[in-house]
Protein backbone atom coordinates (compact mmCIF):
# COMPACT_ATOMS: atom_id res chain seq x y z
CA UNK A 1 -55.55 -73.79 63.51
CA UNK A 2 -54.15 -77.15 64.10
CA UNK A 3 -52.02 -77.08 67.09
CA UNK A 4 -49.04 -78.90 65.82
CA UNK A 5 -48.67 -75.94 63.78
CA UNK A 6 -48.73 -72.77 65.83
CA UNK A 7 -45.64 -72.23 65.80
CA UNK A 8 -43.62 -70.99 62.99
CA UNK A 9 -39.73 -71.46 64.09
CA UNK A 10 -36.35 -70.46 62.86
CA UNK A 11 -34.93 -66.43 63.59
CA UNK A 12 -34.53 -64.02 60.50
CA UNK A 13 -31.88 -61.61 59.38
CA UNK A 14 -33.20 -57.65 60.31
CA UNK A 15 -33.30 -55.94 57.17
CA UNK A 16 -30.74 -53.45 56.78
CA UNK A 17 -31.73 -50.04 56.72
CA UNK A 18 -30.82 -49.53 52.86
CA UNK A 19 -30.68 -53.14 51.74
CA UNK A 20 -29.99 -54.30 48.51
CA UNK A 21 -32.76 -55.50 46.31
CA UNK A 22 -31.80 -58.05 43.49
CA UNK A 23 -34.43 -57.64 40.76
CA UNK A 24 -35.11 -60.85 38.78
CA UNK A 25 -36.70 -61.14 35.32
CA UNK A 26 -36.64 -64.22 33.57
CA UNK A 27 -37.11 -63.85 30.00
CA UNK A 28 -38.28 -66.46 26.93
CA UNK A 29 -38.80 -65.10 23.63
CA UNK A 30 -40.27 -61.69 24.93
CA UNK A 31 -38.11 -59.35 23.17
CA UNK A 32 -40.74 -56.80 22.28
CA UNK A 33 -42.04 -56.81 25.52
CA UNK A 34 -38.38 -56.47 27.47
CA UNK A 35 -37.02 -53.26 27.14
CA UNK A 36 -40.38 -51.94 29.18
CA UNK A 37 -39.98 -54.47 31.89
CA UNK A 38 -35.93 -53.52 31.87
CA UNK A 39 -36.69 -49.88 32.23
CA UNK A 40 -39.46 -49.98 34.77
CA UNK A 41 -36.56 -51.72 37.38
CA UNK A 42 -34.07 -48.67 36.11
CA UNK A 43 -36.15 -45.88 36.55
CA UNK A 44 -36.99 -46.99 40.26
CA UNK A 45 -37.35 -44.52 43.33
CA UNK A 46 -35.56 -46.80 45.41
CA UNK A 47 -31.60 -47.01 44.20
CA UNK A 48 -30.09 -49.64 45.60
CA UNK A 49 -30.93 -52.58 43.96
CA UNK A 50 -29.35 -54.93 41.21
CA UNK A 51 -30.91 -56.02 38.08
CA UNK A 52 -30.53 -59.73 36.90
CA UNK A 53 -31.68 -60.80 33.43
CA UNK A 54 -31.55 -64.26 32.64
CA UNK A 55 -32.78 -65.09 29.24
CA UNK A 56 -34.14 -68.76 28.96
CA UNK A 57 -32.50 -69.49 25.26
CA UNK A 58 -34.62 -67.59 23.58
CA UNK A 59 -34.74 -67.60 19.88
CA UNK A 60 -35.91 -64.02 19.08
CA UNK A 61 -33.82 -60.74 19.11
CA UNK A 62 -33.86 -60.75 23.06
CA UNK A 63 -30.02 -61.21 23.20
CA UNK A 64 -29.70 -57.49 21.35
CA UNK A 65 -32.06 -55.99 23.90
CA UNK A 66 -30.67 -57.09 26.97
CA UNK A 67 -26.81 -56.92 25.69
CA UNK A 68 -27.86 -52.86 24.58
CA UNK A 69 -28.26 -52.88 28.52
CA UNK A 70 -25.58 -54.48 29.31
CA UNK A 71 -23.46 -51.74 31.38
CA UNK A 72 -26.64 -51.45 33.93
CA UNK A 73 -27.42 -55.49 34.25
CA UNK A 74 -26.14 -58.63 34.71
CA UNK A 75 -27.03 -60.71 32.01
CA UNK A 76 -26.94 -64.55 32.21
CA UNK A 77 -27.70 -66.48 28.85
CA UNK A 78 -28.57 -70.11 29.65
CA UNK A 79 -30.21 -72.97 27.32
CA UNK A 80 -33.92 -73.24 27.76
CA UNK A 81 -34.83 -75.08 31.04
CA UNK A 82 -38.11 -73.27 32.23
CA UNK A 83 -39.35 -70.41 34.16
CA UNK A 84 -38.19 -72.49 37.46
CA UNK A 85 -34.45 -72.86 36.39
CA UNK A 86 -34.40 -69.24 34.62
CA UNK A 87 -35.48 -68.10 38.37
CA UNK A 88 -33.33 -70.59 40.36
CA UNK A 89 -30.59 -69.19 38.14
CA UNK A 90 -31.09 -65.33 38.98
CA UNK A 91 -31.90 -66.85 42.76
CA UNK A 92 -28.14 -68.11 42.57
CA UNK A 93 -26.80 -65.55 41.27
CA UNK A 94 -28.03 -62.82 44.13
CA UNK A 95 -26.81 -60.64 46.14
CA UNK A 96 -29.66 -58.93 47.79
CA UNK A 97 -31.00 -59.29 50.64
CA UNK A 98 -34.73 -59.21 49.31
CA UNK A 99 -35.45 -60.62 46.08
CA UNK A 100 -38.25 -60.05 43.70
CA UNK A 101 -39.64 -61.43 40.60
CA UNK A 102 -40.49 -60.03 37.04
CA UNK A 103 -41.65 -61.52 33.99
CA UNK A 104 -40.31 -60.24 31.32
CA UNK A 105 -43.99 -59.40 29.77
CA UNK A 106 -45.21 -57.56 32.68
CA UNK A 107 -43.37 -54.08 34.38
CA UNK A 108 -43.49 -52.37 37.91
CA UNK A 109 -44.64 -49.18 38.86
CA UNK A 110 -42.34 -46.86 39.74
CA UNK A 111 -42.24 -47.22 43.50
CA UNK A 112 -42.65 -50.81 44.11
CA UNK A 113 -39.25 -51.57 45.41
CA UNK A 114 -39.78 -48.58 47.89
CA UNK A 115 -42.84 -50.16 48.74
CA UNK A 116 -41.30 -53.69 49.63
CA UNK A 117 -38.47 -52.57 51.39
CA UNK A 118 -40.33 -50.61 53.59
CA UNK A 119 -42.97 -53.61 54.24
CA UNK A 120 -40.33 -56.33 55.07
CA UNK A 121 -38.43 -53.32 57.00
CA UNK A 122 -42.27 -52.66 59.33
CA UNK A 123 -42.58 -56.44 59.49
CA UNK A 124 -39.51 -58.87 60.11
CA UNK A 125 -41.59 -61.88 60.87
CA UNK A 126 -42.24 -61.59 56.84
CA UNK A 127 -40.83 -64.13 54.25
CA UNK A 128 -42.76 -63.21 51.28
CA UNK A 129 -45.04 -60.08 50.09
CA UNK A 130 -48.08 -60.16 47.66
CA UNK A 131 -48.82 -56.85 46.09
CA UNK A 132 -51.87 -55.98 43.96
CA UNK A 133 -51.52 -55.72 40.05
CA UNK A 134 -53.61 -53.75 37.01
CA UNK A 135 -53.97 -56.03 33.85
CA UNK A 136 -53.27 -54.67 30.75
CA UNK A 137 -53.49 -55.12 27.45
CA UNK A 138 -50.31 -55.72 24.66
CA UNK A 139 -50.04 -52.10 24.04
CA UNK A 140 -50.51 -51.13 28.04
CA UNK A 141 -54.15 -49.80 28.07
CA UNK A 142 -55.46 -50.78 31.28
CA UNK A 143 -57.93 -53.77 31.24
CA UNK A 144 -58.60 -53.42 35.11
CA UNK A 145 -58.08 -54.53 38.51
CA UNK A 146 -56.17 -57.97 39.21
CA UNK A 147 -56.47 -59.37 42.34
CA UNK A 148 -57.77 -57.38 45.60
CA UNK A 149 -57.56 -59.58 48.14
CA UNK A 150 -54.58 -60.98 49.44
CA UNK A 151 -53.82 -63.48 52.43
CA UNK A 152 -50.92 -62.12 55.73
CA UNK A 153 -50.32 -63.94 57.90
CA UNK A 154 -49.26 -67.54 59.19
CA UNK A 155 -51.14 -69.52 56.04
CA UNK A 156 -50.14 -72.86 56.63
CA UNK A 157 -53.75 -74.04 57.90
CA UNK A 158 -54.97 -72.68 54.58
CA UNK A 159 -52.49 -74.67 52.43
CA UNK A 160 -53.36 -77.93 54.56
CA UNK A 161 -56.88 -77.47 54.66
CA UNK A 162 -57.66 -75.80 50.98
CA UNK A 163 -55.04 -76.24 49.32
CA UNK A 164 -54.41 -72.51 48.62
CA UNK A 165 -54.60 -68.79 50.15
CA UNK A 166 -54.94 -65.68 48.15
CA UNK A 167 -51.23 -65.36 46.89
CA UNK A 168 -49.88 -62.80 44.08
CA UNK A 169 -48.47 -63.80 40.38
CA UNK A 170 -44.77 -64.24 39.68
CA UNK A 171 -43.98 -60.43 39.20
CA UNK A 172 -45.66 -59.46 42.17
CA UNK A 173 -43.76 -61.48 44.77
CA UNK A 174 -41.40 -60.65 46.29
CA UNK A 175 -39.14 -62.67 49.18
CA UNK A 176 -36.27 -62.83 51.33
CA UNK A 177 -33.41 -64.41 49.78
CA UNK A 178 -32.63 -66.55 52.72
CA UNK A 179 -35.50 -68.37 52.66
CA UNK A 180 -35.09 -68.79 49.23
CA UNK A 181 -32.07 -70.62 49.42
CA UNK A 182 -34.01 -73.63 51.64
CA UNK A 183 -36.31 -74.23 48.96
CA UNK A 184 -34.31 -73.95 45.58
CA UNK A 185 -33.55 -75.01 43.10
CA UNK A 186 -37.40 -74.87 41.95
CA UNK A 187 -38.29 -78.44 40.05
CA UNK A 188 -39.97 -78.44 36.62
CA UNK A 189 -42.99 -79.36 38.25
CA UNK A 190 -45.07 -77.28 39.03
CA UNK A 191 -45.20 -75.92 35.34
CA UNK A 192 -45.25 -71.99 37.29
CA UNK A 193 -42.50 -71.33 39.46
CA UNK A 194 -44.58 -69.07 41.53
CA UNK A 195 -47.38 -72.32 42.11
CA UNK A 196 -43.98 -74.14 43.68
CA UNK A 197 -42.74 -70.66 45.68
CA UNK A 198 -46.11 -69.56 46.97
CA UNK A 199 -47.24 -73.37 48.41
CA UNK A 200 -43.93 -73.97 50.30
CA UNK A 201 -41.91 -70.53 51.47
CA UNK A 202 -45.08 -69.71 53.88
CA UNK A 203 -43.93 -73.09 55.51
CA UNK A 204 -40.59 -70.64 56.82
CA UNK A 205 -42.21 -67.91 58.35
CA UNK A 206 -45.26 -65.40 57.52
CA UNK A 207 -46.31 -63.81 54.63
CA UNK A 208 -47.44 -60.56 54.07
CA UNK A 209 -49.19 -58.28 51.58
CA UNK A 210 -49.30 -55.03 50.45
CA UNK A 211 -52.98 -53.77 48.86
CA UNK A 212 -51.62 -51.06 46.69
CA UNK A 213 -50.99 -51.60 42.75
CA UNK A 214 -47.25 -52.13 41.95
CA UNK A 215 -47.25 -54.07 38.86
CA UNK A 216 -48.85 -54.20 35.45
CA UNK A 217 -49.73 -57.61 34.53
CA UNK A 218 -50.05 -57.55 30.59
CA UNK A 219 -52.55 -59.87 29.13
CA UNK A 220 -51.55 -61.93 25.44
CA UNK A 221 -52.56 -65.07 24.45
CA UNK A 222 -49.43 -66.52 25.36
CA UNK A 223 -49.36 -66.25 29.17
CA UNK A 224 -53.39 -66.78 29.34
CA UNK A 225 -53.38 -70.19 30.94
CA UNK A 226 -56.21 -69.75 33.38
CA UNK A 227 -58.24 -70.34 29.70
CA UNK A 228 -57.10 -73.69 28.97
CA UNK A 229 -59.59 -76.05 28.12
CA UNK A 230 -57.32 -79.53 28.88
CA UNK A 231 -58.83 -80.60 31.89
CA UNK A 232 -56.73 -83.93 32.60
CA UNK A 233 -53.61 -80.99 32.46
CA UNK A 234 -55.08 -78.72 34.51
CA UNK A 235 -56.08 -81.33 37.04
CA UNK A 236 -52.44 -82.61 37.32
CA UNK A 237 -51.52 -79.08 37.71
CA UNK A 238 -53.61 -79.30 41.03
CA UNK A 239 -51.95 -82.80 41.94
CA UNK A 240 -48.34 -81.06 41.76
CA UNK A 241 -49.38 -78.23 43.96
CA UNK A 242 -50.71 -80.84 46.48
CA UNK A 243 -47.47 -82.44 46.16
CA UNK A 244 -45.61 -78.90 46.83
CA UNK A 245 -47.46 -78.24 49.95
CA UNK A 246 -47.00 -81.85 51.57
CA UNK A 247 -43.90 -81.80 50.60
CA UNK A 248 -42.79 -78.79 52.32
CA UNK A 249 -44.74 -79.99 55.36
CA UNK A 250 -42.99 -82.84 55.62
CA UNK A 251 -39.61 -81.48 55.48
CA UNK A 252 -40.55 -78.76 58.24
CA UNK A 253 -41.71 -81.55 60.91
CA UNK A 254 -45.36 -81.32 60.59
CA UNK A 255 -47.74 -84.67 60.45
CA UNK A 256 -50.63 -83.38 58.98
CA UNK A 257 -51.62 -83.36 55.13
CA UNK A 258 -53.51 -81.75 52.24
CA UNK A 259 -56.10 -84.00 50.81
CA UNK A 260 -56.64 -83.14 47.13
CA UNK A 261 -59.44 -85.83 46.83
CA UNK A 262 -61.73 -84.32 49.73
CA UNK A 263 -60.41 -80.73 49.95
CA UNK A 264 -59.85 -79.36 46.54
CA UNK A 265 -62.98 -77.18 45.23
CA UNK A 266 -61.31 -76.49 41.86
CA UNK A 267 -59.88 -80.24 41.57
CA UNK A 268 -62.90 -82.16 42.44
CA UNK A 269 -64.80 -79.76 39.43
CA UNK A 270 -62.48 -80.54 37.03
CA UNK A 271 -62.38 -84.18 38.08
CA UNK A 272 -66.51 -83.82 37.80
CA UNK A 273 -65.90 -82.25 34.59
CA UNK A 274 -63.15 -85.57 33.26
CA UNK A 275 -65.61 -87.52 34.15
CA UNK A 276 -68.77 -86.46 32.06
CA UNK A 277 -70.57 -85.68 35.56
CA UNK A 278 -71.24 -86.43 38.84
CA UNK A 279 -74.19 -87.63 41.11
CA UNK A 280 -76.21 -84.89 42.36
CA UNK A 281 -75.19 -84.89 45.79
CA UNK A 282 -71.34 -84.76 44.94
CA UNK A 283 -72.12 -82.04 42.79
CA UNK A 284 -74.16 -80.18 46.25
CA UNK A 285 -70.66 -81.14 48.04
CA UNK A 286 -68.60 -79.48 45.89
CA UNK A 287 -70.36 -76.42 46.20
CA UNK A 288 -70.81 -76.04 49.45
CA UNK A 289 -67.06 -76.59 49.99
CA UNK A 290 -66.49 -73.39 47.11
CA UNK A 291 -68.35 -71.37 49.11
CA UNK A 292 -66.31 -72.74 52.62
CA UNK A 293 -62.88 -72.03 50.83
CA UNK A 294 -63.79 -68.53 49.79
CA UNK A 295 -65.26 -68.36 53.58
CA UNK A 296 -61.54 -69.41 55.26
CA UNK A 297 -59.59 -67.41 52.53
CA UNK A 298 -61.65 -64.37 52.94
CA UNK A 299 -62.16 -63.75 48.95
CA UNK A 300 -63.87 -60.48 47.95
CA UNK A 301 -67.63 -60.94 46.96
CA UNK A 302 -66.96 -60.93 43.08
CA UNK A 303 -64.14 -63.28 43.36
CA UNK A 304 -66.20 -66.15 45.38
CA UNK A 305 -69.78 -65.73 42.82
CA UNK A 306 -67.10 -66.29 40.38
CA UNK A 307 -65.70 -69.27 41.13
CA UNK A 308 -68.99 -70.59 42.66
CA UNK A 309 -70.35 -70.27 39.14
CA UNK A 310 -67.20 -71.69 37.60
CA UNK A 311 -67.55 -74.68 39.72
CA UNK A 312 -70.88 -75.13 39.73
CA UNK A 313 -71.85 -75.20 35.91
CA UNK A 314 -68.50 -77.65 36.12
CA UNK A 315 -70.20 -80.12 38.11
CA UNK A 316 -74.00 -79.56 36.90
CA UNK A 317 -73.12 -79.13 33.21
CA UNK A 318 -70.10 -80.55 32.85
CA UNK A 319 -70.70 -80.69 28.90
CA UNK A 320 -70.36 -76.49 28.99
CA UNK A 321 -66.83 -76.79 30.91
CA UNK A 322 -64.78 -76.41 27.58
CA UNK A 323 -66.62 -73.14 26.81
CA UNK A 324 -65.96 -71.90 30.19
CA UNK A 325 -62.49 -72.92 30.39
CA UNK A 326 -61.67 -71.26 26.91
CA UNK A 327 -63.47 -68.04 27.45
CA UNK A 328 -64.33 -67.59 31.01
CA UNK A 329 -67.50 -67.04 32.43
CA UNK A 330 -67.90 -63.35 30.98
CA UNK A 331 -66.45 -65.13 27.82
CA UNK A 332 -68.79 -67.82 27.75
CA UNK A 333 -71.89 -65.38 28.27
CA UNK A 334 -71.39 -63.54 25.14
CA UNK A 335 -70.71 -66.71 23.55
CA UNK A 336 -73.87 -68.37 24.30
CA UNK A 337 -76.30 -64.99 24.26
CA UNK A 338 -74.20 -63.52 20.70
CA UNK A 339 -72.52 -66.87 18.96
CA UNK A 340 -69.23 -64.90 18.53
CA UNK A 341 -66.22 -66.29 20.07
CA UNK A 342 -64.58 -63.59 22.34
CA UNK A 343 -61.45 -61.91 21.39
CA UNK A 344 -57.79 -62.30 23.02
């Protein structure tokens, strides 16, 4: 690690012994989704803990749902703004002392704020927890394991040198609300809230993780943007990440910089892929520097042949990236070997 950067400063609060969690969920047009999300934060093992709903301006039934709960939340209506102001919103409006996150699409296992409590409580040098997820499907059959790997630690190098560490999604985060407050409110850009969280709250302490399944992660077409096929968006998605993480360096006193155009596997593929190709020993550089990033981040086995492949049909067939990005690389398989366009 870059010595400049050994030391992470500022003191914490101790977490009380029964703290009070405040429970998030930002909501857009997921009323049929909602009422499991609401009840999975209700029927939790640990008790003390407030529920905050804030519904985006939705334009479905969700104002019924969440008003038929209405004695056991606190329900904020606002006009559409975005998953970052719905969250900056219910970030506001907290009391707890941890906070964490829930899409209104997605619900927690039973014991997840147990879980958390008890992590932050075993670890007070911790600013933000990652938990492992199961993906399921609109009905909740289980689709399988989400992520398995997860970063702890002081991650700063990785941001500043990758670009990334192995973080959780939005409804398996969660954080301590005094950090929070230095970094909100969360701007429109990045497009995910968690993209702008995860890149600049490990800039205020360590982060930690817990490798145990606490949230269902429910898979629709809507929220299934890892399969979009716009490169020059996707690529800018990468720029405003960059922008996240030098940003937050910059405002907690460090010099050094992430460099999207030399350091970013998944940016300099996609910029391969904008382009209609790339020499053939760009195309060897961008590989080896995959395999490198999975190296520092310490991905699971599956997880770095995946995005090695992803990567490198990017830069060696660029004309196959739509397919890939569409359907994934399972997708694309049975696409090519059966002609049939995978279901979602």
């Amino acid at each position: 690690m870059n010595k400049q950067i050994q030391q992470l400063s500022g003191e914490l609060t101790p977490v009380e012994a029964n703290p009070l969690v405040s429970v998030i969920i930002d909501n857009y047009n997921y009323a049929q989704y909602l009422p499991e999300a609401i009840e999975s934060v209700l029927n939790q093992s640990y008790r003390n803990f407030e529920l905050i709903v804030v519904d985006d301006g939705s334009k479905d039934n969700s104002r019924e749902v969440i008003e038929s709960y209405s004695d056991r939340l606190n329900a904020i209506f606002q006009p559409n703004g975005g998953q970052g102001s719905a969250l900056t919103t219910g970030i506001t409006n907290a009391k707890g002392q941890i906070i964490c996150f829930l899409d209104a699409d997605d619900y927690f296992h039973k014991d997840k704020l147990a879980k958390v409590v008890a992590s932050f409580q075993a670890h007070p040098d911790w600013v933000q927890i990652s938990h492992c997820h199961l993906l399921v499907d609109r009905q909740g059959a289980p689709l399988g394991p989400g992520s398995v790997v997860l970063s702890q630690g002081d991650v700063r190098d990785l941001l500043l040198q990758w670009g990334r560490y192995a973080w959780g999604l939005t409804s398996g985060l969660a954080f301590r609300r005094e950090v929070l407050q230095k970094v909100v409110p969360i701007p429109p850009k990045p497009r995910s809230a968690d993209t702008y969280l995860t890149s600049t709250v490990p800039f205020y302490g360590k982060v930690g993780c817990i490798n145990e399944t606490l949230m269902f992660y429910r898979v629709h077409g809507k929220n299934m943007q890892a399969y979009n096929d716009d490169t020059a968006w996707l690529m800018q998605i990468r720029e405003e990440t960059a922008a996240c993480i030098n940003n937050a360096a910059a405002k907690t006193g460090l010099t050094e910089r992430f460099n999207i155009q030399e350091r970013d596997a998944d940016y300099r593929s996609l910029k391969a892929v904008h382009a209609g190709g790339v020499p053939l020993k760009t195309a060897a550089q961008i590989i080896w520097l995959s395999i490198q990033e999975s190296s520092a981040i310490g991905r699971s086995p599956r997880d770095t042949l995946k995005r090695l492949i992803r990567r490198s049909m990017f830069v060696i067939f660029p004309s196959e990236s739509k397919i890939i990005l569409r359907y994934g690389i399972v997708g694309y398989l049975r696409f090519k070997f059966t002609g049939k366009q995978p279901q979602r």
